[in-house]
PDB file of N, CA and C in Angstrom:
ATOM      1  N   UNK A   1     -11.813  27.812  -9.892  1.00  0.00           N
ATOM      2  CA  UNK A   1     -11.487  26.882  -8.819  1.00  0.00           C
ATOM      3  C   UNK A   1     -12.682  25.951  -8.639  1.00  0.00           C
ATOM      4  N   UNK A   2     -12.344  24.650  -8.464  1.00  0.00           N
ATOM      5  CA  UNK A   2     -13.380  23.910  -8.339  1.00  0.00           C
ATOM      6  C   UNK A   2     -13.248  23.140  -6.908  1.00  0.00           C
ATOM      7  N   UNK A   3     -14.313  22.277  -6.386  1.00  0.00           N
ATOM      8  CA  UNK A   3     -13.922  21.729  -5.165  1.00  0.00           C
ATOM      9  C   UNK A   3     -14.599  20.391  -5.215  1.00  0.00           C
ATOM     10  N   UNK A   4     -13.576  19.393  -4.736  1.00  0.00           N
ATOM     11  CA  UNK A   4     -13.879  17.866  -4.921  1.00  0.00           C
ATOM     12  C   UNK A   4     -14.156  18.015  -3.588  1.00  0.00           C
ATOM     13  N   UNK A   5     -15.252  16.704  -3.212  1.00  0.00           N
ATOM     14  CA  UNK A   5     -15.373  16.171  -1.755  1.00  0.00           C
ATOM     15  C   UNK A   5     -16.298  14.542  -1.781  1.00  0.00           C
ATOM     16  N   UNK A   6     -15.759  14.015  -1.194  1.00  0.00           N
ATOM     17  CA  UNK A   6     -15.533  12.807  -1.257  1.00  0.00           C
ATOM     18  C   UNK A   6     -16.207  12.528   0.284  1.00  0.00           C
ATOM     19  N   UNK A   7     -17.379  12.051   0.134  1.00  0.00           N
ATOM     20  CA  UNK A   7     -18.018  11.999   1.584  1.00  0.00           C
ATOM     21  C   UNK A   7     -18.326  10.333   1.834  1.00  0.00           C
ATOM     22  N   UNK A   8     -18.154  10.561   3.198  1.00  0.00           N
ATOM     23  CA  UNK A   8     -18.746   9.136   4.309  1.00  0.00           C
ATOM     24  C   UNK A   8     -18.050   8.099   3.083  1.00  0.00           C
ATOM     25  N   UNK A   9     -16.767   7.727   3.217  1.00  0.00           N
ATOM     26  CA  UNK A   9     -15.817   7.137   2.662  1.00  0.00           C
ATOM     27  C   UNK A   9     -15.611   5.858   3.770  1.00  0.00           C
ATOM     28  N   UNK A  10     -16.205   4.922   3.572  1.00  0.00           N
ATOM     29  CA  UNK A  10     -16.258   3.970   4.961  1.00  0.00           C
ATOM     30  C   UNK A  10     -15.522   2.529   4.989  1.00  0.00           C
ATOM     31  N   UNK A  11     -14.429   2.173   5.300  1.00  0.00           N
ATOM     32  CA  UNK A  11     -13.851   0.717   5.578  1.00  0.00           C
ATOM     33  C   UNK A  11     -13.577   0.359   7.119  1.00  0.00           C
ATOM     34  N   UNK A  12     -12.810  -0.363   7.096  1.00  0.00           N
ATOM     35  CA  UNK A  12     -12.402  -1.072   8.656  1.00  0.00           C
ATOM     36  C   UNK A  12     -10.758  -1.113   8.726  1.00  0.00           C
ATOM     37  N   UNK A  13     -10.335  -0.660   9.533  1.00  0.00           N
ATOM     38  CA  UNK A  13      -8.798  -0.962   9.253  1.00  0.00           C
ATOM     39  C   UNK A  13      -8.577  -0.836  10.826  1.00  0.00           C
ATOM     40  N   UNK A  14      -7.089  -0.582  11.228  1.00  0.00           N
ATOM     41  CA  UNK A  14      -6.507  -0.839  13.051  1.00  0.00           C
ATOM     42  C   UNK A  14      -6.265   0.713  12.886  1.00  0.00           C
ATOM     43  N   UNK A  15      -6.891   1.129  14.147  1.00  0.00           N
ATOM     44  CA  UNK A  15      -6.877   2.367  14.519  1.00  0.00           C
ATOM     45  C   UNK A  15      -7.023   2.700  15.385  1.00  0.00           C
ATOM     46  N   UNK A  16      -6.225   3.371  16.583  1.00  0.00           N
ATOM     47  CA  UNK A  16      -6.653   3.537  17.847  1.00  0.00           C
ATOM     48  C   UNK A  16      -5.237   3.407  18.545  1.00  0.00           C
ATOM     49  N   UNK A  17      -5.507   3.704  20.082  1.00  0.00           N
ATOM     50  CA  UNK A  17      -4.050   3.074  21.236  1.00  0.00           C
ATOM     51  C   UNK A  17      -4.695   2.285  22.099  1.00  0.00           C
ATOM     52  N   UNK A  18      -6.025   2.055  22.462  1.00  0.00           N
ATOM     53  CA  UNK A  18      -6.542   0.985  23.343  1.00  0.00           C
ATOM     54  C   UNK A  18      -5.875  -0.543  22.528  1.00  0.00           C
ATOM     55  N   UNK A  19      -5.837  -1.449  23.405  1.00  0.00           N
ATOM     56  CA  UNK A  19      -5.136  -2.504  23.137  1.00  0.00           C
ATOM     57  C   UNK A  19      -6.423  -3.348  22.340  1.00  0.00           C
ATOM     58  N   UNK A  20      -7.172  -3.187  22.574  1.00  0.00           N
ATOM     59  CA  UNK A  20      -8.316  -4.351  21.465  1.00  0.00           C
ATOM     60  C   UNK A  20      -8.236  -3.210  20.101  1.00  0.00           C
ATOM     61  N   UNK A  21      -8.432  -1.800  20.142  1.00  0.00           N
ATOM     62  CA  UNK A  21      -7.698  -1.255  18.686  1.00  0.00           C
ATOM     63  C   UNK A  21      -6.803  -2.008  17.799  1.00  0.00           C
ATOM     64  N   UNK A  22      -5.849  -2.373  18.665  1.00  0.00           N
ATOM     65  CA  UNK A  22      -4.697  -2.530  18.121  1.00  0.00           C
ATOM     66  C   UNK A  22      -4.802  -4.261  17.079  1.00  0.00           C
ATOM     67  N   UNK A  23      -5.344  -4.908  17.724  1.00  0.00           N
ATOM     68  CA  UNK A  23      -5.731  -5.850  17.064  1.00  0.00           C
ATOM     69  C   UNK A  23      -7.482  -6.312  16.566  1.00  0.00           C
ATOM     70  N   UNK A  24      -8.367  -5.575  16.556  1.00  0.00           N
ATOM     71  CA  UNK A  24      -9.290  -5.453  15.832  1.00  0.00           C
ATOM     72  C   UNK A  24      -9.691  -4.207  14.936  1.00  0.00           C
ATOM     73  N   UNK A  25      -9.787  -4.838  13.606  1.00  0.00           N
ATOM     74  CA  UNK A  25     -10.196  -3.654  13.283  1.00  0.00           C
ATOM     75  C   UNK A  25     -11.291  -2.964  13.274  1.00  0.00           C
ATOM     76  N   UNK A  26     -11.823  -1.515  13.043  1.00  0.00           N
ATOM     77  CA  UNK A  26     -13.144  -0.870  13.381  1.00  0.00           C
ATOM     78  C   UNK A  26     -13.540  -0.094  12.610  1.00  0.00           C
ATOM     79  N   UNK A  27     -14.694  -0.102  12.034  1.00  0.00           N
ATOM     80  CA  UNK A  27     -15.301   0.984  11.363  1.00  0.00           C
ATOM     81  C   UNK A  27     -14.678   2.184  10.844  1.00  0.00           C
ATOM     82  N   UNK A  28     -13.692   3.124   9.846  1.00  0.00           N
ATOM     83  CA  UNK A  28     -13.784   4.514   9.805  1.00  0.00           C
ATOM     84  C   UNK A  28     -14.312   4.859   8.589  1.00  0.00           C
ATOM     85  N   UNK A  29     -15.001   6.525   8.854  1.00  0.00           N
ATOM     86  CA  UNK A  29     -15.591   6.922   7.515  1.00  0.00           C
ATOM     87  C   UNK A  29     -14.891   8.142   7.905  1.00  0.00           C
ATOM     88  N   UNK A  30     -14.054   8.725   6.348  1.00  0.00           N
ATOM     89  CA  UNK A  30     -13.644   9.571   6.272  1.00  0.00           C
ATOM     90  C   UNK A  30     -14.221  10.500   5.148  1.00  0.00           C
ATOM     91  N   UNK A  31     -14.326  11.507   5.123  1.00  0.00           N
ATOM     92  CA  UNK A  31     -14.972  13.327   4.611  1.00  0.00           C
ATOM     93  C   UNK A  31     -14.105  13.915   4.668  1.00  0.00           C
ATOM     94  N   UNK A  32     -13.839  14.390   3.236  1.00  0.00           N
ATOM     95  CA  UNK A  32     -12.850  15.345   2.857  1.00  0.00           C
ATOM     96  C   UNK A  32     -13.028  16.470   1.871  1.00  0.00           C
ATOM     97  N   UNK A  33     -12.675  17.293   1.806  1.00  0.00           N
ATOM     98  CA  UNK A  33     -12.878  18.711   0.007  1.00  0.00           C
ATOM     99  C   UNK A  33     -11.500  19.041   0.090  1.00  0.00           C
ATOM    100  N   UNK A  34     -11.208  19.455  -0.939  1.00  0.00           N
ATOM    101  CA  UNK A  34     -10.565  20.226  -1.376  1.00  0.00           C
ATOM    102  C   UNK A  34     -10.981  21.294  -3.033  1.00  0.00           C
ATOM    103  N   UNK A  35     -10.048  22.081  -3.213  1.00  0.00           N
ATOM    104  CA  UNK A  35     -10.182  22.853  -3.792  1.00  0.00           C
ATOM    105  C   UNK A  35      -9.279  22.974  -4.931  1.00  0.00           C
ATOM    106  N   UNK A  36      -9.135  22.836  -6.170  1.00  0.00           N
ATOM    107  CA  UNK A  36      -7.833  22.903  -6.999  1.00  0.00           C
ATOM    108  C   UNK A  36      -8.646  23.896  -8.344  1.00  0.00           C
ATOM    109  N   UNK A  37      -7.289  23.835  -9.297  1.00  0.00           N
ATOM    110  CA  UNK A  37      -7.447  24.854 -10.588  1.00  0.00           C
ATOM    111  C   UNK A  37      -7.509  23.669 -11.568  1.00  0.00           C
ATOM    112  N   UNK A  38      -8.829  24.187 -11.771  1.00  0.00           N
ATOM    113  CA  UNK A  38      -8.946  23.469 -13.368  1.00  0.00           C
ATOM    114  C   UNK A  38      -9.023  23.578 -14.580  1.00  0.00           C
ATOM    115  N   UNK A  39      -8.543  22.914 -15.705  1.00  0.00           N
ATOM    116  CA  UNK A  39      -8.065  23.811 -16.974  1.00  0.00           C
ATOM    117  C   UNK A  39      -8.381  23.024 -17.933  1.00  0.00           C
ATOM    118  N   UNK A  40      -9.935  23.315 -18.142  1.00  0.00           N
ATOM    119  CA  UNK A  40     -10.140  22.494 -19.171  1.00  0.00           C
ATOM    120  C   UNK A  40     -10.157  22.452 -20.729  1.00  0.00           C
ATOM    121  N   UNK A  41      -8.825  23.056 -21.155  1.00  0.00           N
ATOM    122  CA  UNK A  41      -8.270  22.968 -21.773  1.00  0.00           C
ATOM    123  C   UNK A  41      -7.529  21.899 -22.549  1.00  0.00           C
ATOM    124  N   UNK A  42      -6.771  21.859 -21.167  1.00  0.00           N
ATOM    125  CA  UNK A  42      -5.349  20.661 -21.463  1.00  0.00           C
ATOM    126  C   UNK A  42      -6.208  19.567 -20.454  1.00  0.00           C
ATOM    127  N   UNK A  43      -7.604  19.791 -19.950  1.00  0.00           N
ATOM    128  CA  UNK A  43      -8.008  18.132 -19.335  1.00  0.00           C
ATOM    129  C   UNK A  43      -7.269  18.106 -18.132  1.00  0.00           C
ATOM    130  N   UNK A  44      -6.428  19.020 -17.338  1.00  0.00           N
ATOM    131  CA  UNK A  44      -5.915  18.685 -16.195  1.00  0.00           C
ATOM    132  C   UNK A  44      -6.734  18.648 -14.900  1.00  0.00           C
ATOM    133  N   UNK A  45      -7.245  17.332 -14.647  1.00  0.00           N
ATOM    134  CA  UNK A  45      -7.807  16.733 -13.790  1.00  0.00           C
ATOM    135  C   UNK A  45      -7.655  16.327 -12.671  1.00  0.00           C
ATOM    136  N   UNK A  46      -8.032  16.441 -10.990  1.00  0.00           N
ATOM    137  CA  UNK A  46      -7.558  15.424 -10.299  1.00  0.00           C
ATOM    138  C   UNK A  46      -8.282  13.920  -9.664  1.00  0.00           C
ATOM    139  N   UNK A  47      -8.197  13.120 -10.170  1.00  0.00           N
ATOM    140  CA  UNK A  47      -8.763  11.775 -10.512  1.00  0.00           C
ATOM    141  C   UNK A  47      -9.133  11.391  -8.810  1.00  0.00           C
ATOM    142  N   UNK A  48     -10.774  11.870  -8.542  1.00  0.00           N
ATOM    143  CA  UNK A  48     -11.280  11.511  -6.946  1.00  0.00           C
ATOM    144  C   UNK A  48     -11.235  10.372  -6.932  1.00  0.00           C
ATOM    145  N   UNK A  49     -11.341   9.216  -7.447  1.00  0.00           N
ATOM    146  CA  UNK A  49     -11.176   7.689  -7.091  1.00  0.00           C
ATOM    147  C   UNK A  49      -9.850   7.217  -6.624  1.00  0.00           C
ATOM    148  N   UNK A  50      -8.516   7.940  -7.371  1.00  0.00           N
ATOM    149  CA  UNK A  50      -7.002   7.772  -7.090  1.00  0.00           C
ATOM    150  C   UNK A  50      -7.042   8.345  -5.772  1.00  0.00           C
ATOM    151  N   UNK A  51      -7.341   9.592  -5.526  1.00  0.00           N
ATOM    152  CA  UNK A  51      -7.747  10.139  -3.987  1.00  0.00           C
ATOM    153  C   UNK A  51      -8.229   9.125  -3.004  1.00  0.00           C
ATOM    154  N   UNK A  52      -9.876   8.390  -3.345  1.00  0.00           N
ATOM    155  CA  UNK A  52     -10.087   7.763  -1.734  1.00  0.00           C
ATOM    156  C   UNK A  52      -9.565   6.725  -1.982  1.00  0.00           C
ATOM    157  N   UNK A  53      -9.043   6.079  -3.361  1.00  0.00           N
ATOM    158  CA  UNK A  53      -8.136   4.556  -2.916  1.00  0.00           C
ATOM    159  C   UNK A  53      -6.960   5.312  -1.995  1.00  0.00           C
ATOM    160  N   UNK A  54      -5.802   5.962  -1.954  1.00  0.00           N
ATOM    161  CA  UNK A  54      -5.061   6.465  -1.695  1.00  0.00           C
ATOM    162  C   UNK A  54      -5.537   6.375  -0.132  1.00  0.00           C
ATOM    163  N   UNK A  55      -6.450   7.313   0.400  1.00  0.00           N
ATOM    164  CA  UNK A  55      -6.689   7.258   1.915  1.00  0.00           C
ATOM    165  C   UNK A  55      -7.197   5.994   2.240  1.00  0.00           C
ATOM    166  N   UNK A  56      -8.024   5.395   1.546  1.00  0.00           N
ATOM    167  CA  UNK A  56      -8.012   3.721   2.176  1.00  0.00           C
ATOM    168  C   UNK A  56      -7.041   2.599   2.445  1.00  0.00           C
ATOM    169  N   UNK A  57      -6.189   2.669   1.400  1.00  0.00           N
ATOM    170  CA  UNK A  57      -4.991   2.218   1.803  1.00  0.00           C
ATOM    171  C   UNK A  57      -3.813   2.654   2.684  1.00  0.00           C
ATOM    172  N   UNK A  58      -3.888   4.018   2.436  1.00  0.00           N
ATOM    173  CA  UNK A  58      -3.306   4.374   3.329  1.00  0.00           C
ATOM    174  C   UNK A  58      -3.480   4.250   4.753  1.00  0.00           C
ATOM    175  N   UNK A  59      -4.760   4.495   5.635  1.00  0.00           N
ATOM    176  CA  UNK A  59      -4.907   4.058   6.474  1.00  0.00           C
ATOM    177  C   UNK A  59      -4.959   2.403   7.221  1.00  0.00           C
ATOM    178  N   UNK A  60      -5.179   1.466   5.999  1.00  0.00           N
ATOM    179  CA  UNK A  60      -5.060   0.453   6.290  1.00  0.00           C
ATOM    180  C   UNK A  60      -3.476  -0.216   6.590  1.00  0.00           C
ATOM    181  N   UNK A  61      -2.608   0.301   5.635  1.00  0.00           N
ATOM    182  CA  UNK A  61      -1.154  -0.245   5.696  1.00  0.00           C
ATOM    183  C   UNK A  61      -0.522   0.545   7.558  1.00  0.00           C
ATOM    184  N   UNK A  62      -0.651   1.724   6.998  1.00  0.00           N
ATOM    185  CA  UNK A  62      -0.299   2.577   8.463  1.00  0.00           C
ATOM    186  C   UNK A  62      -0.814   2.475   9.835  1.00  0.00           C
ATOM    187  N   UNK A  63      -1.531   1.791   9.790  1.00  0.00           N
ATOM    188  CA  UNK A  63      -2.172   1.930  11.677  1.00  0.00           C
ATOM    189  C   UNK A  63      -1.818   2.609  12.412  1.00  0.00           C
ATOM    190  N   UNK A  64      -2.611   3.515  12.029  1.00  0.00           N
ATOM    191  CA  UNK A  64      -2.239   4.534  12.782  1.00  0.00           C
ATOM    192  C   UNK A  64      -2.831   4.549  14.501  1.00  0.00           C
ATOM    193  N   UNK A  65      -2.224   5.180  15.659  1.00  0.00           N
ATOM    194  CA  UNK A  65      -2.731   5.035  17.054  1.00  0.00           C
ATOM    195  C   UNK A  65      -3.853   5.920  16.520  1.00  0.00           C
ATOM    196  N   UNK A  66      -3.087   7.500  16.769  1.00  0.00           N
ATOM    197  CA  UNK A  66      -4.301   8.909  16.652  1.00  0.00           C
ATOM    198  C   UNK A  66      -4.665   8.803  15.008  1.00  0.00           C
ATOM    199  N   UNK A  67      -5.866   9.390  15.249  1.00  0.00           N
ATOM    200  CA  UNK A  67      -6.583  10.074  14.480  1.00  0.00           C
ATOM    201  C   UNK A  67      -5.855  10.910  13.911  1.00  0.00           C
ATOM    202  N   UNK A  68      -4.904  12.147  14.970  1.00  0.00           N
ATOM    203  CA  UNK A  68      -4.575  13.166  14.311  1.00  0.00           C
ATOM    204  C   UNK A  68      -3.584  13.219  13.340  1.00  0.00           C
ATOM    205  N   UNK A  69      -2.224  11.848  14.265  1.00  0.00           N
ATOM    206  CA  UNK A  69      -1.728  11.230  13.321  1.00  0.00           C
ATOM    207  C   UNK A  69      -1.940  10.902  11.396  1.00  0.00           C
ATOM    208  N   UNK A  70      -3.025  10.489  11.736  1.00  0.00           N
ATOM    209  CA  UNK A  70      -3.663   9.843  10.815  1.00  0.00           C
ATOM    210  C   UNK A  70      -3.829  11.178   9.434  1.00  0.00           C
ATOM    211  N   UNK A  71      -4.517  12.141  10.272  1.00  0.00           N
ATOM    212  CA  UNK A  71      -4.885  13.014   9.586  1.00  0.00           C
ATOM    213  C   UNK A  71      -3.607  14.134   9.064  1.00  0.00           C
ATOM    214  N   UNK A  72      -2.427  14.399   9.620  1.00  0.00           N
ATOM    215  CA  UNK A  72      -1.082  14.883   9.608  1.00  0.00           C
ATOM    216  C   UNK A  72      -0.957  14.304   8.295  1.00  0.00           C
ATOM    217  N   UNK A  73      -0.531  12.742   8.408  1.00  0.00           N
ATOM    218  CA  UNK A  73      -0.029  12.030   7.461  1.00  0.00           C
ATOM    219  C   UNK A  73      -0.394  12.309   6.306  1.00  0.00           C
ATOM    220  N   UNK A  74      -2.302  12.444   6.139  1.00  0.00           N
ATOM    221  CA  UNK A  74      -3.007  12.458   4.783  1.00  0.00           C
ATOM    222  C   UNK A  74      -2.648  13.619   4.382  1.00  0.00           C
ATOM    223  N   UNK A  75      -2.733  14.621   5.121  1.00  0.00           N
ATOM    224  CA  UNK A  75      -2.395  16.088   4.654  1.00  0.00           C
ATOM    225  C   UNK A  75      -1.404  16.455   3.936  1.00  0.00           C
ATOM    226  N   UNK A  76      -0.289  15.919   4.573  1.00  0.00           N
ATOM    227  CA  UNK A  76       0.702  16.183   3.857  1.00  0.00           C
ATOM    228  C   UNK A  76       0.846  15.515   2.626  1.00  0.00           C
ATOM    229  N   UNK A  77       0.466  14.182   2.835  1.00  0.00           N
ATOM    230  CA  UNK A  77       0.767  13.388   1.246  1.00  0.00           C
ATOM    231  C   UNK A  77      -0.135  14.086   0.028  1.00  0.00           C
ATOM    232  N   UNK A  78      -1.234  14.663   0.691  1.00  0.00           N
ATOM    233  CA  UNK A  78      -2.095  14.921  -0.663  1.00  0.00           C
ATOM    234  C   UNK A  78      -1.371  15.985  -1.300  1.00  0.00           C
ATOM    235  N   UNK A  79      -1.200  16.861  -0.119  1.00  0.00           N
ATOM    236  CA  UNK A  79      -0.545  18.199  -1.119  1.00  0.00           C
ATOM    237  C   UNK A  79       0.313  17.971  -1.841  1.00  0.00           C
ATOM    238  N   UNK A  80       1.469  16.743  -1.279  1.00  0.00           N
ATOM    239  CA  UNK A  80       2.713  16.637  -2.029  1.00  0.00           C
ATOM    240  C   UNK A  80       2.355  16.096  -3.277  1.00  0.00           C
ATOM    241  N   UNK A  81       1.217  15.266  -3.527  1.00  0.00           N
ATOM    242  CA  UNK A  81       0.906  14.843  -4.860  1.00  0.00           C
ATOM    243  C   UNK A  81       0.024  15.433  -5.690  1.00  0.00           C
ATOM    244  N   UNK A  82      -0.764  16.435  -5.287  1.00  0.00           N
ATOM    245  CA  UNK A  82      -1.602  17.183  -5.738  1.00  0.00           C
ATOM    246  C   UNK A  82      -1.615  18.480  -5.778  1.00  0.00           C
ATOM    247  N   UNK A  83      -2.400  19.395  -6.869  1.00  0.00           N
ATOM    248  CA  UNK A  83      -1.855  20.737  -6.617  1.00  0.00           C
ATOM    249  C   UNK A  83      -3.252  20.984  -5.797  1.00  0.00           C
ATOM    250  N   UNK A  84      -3.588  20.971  -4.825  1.00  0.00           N
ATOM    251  CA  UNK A  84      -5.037  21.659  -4.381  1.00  0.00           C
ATOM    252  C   UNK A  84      -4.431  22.555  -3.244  1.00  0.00           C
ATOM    253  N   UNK A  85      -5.778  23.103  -3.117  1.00  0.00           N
ATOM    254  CA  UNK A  85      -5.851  24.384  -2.156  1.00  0.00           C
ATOM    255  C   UNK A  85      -7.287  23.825  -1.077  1.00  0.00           C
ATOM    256  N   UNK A  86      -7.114  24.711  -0.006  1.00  0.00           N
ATOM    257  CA  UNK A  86      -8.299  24.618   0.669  1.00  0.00           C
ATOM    258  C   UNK A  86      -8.219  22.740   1.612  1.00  0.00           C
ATOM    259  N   UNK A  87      -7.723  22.423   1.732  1.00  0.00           N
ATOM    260  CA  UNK A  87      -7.779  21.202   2.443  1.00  0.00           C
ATOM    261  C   UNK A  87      -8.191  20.943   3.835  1.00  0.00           C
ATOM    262  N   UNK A  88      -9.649  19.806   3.498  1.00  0.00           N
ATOM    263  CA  UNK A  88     -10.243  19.585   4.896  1.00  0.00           C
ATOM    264  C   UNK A  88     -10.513  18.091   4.973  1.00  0.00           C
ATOM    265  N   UNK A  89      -9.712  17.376   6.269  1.00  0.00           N
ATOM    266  CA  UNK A  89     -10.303  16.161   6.362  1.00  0.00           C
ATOM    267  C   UNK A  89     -11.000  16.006   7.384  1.00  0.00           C
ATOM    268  N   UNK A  90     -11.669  14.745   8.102  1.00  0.00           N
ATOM    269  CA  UNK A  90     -12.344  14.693   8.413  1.00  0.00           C
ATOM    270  C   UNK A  90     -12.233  13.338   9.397  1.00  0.00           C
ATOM    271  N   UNK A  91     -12.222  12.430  10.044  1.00  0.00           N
ATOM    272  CA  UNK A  91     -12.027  11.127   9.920  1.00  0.00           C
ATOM    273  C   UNK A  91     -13.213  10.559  11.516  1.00  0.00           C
ATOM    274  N   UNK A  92     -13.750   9.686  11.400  1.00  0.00           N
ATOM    275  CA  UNK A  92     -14.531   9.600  12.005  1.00  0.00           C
ATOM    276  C   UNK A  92     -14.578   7.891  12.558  1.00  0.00           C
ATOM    277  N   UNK A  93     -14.872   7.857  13.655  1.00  0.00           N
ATOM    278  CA  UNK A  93     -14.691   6.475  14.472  1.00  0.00           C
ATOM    279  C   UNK A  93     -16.304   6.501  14.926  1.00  0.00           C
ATOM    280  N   UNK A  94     -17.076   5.483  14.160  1.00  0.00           N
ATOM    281  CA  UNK A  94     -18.363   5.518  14.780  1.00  0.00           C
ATOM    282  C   UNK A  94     -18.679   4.716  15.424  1.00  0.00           C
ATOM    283  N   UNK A  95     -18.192   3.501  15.851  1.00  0.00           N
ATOM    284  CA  UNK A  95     -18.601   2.425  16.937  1.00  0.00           C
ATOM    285  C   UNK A  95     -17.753   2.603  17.814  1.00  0.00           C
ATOM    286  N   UNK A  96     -16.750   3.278  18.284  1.00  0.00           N
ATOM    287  CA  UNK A  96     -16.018   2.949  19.628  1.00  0.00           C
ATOM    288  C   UNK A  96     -16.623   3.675  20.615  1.00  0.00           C
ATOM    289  N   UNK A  97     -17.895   4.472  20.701  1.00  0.00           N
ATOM    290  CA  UNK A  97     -18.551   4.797  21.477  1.00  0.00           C
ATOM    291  C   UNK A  97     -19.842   4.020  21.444  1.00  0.00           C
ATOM    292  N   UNK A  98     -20.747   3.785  22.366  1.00  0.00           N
ATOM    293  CA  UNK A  98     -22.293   3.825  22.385  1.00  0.00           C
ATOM    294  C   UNK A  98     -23.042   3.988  21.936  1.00  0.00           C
ATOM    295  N   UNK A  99     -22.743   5.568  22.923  1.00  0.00           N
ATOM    296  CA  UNK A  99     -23.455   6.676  22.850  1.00  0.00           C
ATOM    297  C   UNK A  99     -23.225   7.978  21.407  1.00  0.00           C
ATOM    298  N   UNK A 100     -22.309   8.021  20.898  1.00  0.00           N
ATOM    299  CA  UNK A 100     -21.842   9.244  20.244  1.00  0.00           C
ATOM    300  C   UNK A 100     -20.770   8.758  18.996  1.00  0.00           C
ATOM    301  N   UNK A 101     -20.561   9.404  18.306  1.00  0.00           N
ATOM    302  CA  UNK A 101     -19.616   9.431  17.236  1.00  0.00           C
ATOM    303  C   UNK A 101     -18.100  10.025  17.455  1.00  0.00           C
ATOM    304  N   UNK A 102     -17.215   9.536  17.387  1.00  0.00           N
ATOM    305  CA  UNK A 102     -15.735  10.126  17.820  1.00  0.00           C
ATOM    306  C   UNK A 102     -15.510  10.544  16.729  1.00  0.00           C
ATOM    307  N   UNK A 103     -14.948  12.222  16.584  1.00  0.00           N
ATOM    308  CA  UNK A 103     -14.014  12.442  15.283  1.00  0.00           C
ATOM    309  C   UNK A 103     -13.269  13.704  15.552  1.00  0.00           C
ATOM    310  N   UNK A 104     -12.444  13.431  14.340  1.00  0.00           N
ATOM    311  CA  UNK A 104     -10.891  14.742  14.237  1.00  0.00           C
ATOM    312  C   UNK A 104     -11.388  14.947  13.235  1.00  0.00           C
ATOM    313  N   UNK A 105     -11.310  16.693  13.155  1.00  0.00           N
ATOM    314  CA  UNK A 105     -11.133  17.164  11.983  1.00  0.00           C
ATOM    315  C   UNK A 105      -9.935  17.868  11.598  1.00  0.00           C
ATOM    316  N   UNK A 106      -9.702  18.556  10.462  1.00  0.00           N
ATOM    317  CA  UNK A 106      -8.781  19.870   9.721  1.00  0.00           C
ATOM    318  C   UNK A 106      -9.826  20.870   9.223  1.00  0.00           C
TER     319      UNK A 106
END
């Protein structure tokens, strides 16, 4: 078993339910691992770049309000396209506070 993780993954997209969310976009960096079987044998690979394009776009097309939303959504799509195990995301809002860092995890 091996484990991919794909850290501080950072764009701007609409995220949030406050009403300036909704039309500006803001900072997110998302952190994720997972865990899959690898067989290097037959080369069966799971391609981490197809992964964070996948959550970058994804979050950008979807605007999502929640976070958790956000994070539901990814969850499920990865598994459905991937065989991994162990799944943790992460997603993080670092300017809509001050003072502190906002985030959801799995």
């Amino acid at each position: 078993m091996l484990k991919i993780n794909i850290e501080n993954l950072t764009f701007s997209c609409i995220i949030g339910i406050l009403d300036f969310e909704r039309t500006n976009e803001q900072r997110v960096v998302i952190n994720l691992s997972f865990e899959y079987f690898y067989n290097d044998k037959s080369k069966d690979f799971i391609d981490y770049s197809e992964v964070a394009n996948f959550l970058e776009t994804s979050m950008k097309e979807r605007k999502f309000e929640l976070i958790e939303d956000a994070i539901l959504f990814l969850r499920k799509s990865l598994k459905q396209s991937y065989k991994i195990e162990k799944l943790w995301i992460k997603i993080s809002k670092p300017d809509i506070m001050n003072n502190c860092i906002v985030s959801v995890e799995e």
